[in-house]
C-alpha atoms as a PDB file:
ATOM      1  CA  UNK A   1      -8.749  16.457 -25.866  1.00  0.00           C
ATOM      2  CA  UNK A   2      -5.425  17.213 -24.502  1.00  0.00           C
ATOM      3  CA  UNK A   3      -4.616  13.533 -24.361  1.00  0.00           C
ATOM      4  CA  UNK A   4      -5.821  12.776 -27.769  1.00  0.00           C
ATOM      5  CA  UNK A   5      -3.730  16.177 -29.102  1.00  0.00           C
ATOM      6  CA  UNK A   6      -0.680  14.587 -27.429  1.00  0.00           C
ATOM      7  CA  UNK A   7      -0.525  17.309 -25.173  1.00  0.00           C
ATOM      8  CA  UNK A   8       0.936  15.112 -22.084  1.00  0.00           C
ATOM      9  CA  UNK A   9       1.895  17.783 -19.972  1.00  0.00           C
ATOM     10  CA  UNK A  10      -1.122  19.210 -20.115  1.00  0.00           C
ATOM     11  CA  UNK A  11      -3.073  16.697 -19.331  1.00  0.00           C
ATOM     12  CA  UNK A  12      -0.946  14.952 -16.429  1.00  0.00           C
ATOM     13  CA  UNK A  13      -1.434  19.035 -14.693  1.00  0.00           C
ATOM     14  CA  UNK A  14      -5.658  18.550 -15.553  1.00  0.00           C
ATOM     15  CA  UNK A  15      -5.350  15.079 -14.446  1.00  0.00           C
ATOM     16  CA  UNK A  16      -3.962  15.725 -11.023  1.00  0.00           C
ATOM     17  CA  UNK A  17      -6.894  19.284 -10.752  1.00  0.00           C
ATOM     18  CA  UNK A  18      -9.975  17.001 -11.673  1.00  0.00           C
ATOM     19  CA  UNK A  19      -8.605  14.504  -8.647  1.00  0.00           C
ATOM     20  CA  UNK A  20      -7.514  17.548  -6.784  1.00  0.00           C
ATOM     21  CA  UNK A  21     -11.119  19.677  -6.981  1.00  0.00           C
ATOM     22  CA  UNK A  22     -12.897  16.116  -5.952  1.00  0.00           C
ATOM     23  CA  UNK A  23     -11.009  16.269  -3.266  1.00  0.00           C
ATOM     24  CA  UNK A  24     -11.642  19.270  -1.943  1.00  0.00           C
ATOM     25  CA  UNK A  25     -15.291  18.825  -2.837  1.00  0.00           C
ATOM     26  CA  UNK A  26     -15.443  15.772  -0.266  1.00  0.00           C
ATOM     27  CA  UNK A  27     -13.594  17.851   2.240  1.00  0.00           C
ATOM     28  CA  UNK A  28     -16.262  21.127   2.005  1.00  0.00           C
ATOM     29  CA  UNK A  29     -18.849  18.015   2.489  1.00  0.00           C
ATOM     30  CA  UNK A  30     -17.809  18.244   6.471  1.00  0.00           C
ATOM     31  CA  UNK A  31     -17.221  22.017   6.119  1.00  0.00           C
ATOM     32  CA  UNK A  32     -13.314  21.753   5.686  1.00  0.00           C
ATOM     33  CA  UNK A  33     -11.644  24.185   3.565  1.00  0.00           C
ATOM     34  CA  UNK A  34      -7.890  24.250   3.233  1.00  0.00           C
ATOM     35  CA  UNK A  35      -5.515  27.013   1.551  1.00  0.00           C
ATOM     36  CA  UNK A  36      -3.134  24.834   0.197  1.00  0.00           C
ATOM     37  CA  UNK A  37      -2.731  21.564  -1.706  1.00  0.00           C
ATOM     38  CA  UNK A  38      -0.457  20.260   1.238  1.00  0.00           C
ATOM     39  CA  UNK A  39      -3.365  21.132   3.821  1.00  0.00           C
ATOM     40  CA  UNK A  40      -5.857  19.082   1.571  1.00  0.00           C
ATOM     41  CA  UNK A  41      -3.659  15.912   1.343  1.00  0.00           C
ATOM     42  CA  UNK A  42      -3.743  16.175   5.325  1.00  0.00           C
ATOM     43  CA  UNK A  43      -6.783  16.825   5.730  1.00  0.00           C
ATOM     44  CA  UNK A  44      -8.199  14.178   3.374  1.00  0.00           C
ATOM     45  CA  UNK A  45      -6.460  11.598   5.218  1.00  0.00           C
ATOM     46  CA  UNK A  46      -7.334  12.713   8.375  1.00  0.00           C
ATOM     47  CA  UNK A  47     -10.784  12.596   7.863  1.00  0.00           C
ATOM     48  CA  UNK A  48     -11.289  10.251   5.195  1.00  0.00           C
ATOM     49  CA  UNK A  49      -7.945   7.506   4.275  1.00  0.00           C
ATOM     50  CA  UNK A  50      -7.498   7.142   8.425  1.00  0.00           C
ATOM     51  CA  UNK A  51     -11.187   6.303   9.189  1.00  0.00           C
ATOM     52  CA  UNK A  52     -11.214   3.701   6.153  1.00  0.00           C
ATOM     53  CA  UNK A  53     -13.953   5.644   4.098  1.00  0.00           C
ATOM     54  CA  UNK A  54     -11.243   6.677   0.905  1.00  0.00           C
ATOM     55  CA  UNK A  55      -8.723   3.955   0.041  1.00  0.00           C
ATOM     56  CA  UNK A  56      -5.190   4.582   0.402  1.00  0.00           C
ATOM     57  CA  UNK A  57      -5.101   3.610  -2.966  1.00  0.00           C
ATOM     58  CA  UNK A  58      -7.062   6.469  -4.279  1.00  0.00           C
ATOM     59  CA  UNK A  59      -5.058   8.757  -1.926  1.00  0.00           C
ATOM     60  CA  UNK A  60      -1.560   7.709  -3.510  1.00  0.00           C
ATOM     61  CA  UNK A  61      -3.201   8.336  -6.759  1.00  0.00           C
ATOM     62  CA  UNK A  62      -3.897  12.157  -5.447  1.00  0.00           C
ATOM     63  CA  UNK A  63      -0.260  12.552  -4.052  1.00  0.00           C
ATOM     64  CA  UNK A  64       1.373  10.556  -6.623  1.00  0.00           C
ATOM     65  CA  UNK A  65      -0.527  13.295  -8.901  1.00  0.00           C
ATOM     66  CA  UNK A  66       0.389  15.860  -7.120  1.00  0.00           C
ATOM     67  CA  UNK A  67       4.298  15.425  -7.733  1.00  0.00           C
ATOM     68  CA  UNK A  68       3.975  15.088 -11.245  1.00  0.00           C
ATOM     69  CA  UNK A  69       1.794  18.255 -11.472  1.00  0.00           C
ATOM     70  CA  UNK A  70       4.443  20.175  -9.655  1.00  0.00           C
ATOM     71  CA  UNK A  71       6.801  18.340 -12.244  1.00  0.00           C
ATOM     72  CA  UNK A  72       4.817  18.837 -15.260  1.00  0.00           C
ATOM     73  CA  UNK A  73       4.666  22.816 -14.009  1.00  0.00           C
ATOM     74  CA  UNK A  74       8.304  23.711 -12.523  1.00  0.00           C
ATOM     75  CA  UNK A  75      10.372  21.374 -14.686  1.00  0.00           C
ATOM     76  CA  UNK A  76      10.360  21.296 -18.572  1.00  0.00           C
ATOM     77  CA  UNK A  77      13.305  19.681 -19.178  1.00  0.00           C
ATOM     78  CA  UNK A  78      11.061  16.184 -18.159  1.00  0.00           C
ATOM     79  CA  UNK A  79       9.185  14.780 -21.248  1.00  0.00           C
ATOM     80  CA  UNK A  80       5.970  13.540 -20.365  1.00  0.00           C
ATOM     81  CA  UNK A  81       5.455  10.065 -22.368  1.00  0.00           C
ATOM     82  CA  UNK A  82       2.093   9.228 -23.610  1.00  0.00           C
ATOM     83  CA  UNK A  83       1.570   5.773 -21.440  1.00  0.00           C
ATOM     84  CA  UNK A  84       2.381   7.691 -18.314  1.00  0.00           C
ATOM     85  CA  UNK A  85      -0.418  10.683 -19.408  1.00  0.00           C
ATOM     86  CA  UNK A  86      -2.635   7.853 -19.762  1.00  0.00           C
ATOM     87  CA  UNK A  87      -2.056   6.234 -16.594  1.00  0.00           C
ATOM     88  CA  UNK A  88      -2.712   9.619 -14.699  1.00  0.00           C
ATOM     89  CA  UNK A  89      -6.018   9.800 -16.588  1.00  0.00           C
ATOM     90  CA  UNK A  90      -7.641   6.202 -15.274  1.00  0.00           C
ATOM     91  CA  UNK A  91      -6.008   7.343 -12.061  1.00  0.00           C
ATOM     92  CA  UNK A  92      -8.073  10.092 -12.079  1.00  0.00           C
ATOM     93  CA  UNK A  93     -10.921   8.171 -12.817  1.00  0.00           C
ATOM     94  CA  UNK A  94     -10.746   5.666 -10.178  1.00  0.00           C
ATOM     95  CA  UNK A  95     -10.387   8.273  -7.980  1.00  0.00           C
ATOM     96  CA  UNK A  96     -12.842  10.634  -8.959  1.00  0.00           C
ATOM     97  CA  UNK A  97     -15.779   7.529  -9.038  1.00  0.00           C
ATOM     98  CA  UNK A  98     -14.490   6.613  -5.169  1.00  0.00           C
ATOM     99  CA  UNK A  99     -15.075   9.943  -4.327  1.00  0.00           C
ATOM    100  CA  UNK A 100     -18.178  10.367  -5.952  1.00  0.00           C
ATOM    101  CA  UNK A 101     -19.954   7.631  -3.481  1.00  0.00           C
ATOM    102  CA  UNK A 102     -18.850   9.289  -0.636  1.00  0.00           C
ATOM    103  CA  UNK A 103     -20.428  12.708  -1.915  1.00  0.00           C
END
């Protein structure tokens, strides 16, 4: 919806939460919980990018996420185009199906 309303900001910041909450869903899996979005990058590669069971593709596509969240939320002079909204979104699919076989 926020795509399709042009709404790019909006939906690069839900982009990056639906990859983000996936994430921590995968980690809670083994009983990990961590406080902050930094802890569940290093956790999620600890336990899941560095024993080959989540691509480091689909990891890049969390951090990569990450940046522009904090971007899309700290720093409104950036204009968020429409192609780059759009390339968060299939991001966040790809991402979101390789976690779902590991759940």
């Amino acid at each position: 919806m926020l795509f399709e309303g042009e709404q790019y900001r909006d939906s690069v910041t839900l982009s990056y939460y639906a990859m983000y909450s996936s994430a921590l869903a995968l980690l809670l899996k083994k009983g990990i919980s961590p406080k902050t979005h930094e802890g569940t990058l290093r956790q999620l590669a600890k336990e899941y990018v560095k024993k080959g069971l989540l691509s480091k593709e689909a990891y890049d596509y969390l951090y990569d996420g990450r940046t522009l969240r904090n971007k899309s939320s700290y720093d409104y002079s950036l204009v968020f185009s429409e192609k780059l909204a759009e390339e968060l979104i299939l991001q966040a699919e790809k991402f979101i199906d390789e976690v779902e076989q590991l759940l």
